[in-house]
N, C-alpha and C. Protein backbone atom coordinates (compact mmCIF):
# COMPACT_ATOMS: atom_id res chain seq x y z
N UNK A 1 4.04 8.36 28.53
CA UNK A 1 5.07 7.34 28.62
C UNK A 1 4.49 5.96 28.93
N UNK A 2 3.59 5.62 29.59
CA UNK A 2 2.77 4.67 30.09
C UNK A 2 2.43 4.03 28.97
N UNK A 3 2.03 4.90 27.40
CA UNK A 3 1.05 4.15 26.62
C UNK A 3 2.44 3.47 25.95
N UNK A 4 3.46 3.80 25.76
CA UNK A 4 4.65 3.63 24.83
C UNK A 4 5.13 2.26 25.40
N UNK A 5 5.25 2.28 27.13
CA UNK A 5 5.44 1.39 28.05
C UNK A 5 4.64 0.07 27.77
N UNK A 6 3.67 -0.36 27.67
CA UNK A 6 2.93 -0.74 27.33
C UNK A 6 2.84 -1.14 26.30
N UNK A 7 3.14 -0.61 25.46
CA UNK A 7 2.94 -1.19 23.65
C UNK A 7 4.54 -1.75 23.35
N UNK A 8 5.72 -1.43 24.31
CA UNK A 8 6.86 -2.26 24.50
C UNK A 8 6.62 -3.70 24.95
N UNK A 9 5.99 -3.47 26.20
CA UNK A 9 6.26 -4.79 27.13
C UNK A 9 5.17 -6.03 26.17
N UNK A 10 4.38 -5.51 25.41
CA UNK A 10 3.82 -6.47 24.91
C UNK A 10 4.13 -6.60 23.52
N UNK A 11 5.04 -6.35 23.10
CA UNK A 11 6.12 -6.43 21.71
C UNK A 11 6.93 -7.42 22.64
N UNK A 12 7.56 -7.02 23.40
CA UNK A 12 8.69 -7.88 23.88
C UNK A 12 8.14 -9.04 24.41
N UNK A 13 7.04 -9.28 24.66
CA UNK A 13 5.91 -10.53 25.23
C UNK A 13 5.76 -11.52 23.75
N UNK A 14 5.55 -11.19 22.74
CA UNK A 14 4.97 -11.91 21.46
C UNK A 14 6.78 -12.02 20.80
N UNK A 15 7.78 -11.37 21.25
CA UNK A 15 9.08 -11.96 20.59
C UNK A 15 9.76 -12.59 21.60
N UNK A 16 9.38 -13.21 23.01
CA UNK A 16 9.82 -14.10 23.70
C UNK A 16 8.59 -15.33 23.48
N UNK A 17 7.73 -15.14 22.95
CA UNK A 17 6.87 -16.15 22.65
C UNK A 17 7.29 -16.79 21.50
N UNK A 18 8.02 -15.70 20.06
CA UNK A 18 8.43 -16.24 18.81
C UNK A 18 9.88 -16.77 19.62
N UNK A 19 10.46 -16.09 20.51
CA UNK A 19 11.85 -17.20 20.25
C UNK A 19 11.76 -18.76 21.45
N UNK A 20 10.88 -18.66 22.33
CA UNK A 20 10.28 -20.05 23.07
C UNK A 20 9.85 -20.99 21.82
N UNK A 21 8.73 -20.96 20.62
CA UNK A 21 8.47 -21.15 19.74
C UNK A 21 9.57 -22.11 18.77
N UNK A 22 10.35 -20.91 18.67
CA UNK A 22 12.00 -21.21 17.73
C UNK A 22 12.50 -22.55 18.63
N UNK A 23 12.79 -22.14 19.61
CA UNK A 23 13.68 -23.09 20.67
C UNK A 23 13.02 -23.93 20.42
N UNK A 24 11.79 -24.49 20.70
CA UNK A 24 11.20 -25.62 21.04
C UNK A 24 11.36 -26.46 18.77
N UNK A 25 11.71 -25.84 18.86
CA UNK A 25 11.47 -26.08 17.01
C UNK A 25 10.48 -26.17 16.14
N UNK A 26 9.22 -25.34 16.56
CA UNK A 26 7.55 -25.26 16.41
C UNK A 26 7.97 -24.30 14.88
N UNK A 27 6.85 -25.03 13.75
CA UNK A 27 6.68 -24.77 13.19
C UNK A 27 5.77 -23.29 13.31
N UNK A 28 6.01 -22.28 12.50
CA UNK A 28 4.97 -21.10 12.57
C UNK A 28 4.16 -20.83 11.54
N UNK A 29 2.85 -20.47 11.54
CA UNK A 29 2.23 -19.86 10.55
C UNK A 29 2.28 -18.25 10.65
N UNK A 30 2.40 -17.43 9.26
CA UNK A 30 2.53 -16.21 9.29
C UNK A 30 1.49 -15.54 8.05
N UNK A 31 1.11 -14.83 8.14
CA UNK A 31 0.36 -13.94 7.26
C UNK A 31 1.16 -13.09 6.07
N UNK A 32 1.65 -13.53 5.26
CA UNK A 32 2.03 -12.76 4.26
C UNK A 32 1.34 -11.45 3.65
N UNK A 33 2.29 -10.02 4.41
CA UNK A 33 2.02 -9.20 4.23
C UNK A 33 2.32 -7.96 3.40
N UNK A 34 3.45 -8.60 2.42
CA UNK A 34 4.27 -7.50 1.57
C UNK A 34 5.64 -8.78 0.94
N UNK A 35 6.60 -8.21 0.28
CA UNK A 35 7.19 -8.68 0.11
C UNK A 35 8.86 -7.37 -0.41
N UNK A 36 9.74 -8.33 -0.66
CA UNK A 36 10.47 -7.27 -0.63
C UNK A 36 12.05 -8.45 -1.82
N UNK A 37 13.20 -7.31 -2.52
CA UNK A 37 13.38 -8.29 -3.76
C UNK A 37 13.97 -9.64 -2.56
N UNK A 38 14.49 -10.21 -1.27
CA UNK A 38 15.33 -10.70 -0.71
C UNK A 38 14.33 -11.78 -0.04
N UNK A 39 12.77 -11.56 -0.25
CA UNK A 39 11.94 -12.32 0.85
C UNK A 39 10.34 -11.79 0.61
N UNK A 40 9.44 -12.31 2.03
CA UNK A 40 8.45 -12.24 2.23
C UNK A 40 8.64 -11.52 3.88
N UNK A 41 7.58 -10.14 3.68
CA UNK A 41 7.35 -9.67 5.17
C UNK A 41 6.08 -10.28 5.40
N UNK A 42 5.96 -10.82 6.66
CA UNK A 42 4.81 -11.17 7.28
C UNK A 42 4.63 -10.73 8.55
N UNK A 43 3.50 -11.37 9.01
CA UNK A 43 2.75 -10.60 10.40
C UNK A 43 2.58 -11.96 11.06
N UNK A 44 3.30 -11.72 12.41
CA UNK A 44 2.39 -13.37 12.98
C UNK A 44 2.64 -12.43 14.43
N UNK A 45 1.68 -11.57 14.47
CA UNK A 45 1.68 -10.74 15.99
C UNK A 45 2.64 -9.65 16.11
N UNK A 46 4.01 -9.95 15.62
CA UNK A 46 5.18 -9.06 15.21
C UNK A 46 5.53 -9.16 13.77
N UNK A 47 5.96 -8.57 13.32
CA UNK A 47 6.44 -8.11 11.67
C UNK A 47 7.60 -8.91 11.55
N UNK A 48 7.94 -9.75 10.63
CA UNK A 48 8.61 -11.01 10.54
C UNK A 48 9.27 -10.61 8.98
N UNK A 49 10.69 -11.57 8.75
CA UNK A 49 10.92 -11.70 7.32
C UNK A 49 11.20 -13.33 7.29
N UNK A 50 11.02 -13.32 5.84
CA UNK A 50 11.51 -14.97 5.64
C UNK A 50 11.72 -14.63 4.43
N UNK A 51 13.61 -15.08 4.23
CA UNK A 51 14.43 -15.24 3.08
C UNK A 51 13.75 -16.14 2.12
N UNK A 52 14.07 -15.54 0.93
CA UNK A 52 13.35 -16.39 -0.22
C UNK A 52 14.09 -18.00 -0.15
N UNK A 53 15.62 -18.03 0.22
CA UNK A 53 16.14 -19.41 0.31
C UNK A 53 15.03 -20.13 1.38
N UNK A 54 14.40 -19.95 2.07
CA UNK A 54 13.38 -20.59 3.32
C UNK A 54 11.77 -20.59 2.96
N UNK A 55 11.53 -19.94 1.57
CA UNK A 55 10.49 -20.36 1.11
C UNK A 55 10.31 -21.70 -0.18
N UNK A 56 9.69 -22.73 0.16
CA UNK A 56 9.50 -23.77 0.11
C UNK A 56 9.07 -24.12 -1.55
N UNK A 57 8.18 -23.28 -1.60
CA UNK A 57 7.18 -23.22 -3.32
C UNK A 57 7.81 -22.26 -4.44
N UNK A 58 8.92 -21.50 -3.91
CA UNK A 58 9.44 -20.62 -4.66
C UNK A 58 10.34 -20.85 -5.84
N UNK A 59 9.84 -20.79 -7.27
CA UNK A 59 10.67 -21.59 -8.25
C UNK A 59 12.16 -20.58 -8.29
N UNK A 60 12.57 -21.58 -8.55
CA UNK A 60 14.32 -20.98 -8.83
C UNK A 60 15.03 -21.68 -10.29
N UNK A 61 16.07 -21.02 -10.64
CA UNK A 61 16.65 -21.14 -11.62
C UNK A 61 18.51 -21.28 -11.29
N UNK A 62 19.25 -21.90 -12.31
CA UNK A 62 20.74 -21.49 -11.60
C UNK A 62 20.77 -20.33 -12.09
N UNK A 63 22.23 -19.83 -11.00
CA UNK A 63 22.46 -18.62 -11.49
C UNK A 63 22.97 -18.21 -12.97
N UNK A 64 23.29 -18.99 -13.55
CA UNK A 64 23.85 -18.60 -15.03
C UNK A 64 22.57 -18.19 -16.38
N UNK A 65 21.43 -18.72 -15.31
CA UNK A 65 20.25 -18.49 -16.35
C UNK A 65 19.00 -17.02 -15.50
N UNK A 66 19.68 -16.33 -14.79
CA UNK A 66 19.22 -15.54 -14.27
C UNK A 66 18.83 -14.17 -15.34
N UNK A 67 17.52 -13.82 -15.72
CA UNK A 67 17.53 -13.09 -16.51
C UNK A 67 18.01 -11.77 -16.17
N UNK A 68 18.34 -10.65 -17.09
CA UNK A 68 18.64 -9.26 -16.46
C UNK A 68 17.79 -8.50 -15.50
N UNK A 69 16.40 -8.72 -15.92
CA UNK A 69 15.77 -7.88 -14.40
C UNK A 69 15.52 -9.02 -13.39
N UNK A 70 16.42 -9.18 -12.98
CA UNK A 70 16.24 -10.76 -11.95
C UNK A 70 15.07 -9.94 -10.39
N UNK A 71 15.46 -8.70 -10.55
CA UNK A 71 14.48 -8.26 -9.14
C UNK A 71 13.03 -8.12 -9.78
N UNK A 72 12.90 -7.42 -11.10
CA UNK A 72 11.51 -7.63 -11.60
C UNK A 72 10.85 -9.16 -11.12
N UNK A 73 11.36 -9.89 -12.19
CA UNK A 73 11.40 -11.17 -12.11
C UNK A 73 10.92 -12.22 -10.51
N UNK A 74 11.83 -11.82 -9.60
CA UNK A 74 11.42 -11.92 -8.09
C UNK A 74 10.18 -11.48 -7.48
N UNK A 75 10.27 -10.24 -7.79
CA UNK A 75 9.21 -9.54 -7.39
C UNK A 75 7.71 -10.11 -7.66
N UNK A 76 7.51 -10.29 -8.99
CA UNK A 76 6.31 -11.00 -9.91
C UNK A 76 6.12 -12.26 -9.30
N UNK A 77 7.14 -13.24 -8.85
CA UNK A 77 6.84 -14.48 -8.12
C UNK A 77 6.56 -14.47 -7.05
N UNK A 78 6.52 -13.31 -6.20
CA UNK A 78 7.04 -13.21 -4.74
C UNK A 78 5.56 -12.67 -4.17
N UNK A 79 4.38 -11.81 -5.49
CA UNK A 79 3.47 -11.42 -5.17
C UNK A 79 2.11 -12.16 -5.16
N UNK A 80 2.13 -13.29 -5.41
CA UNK A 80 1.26 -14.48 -5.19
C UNK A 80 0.85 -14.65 -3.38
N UNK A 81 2.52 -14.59 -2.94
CA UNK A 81 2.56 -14.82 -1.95
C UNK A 81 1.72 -13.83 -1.04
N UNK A 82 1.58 -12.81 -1.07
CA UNK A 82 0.82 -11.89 -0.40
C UNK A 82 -0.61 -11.63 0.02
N UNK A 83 -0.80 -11.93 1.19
CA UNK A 83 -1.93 -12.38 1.56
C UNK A 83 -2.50 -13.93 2.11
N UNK A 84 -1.52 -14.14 2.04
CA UNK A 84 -1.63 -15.98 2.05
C UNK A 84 -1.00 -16.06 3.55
N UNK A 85 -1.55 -17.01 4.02
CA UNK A 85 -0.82 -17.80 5.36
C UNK A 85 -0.45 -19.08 4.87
């Protein structure tokens, strides 16, 4: 129980650090570690998402010109991102 204890209190240590961070309005860097069709999973100490609307470089289209595999499509743009901070 000790080791579980432990691998809590310092999870809960690095997500009062991400929301002090937030509050203060500090920009973050994160490690792009996967991706998924809605976003980017990353790592910045804890396992993070960021909505594709909050990624910055991500080309978009309107919706009326959205092709039929729009998640293919996502996906293929979304995997550049991986690996990158």
């Amino acid at each position: 129980h000790a080791v579980l204890s432990l691998r809590r209190a310092g999870l809960e240590r690095k997500w009062r650090g991400m929301q002090e961070r937030f509050d203060a309005g500090e920009i973050v860097e994160a490690r792009v570690i996967d991706h998924n069709k809605g976003g980017l999973i990353v790592d910045l100490g804890v396992r993070g998402f960021v909505p594709i609307s909050q990624i910055v470089d991500f080309p978009r289209r309107p919706r009326d010109e959205q092709p039929r595999d729009a998640a293919q499509e996502i996906a293929e743009k979304l995997q550049p991102f991986v690996g990158r901070t």
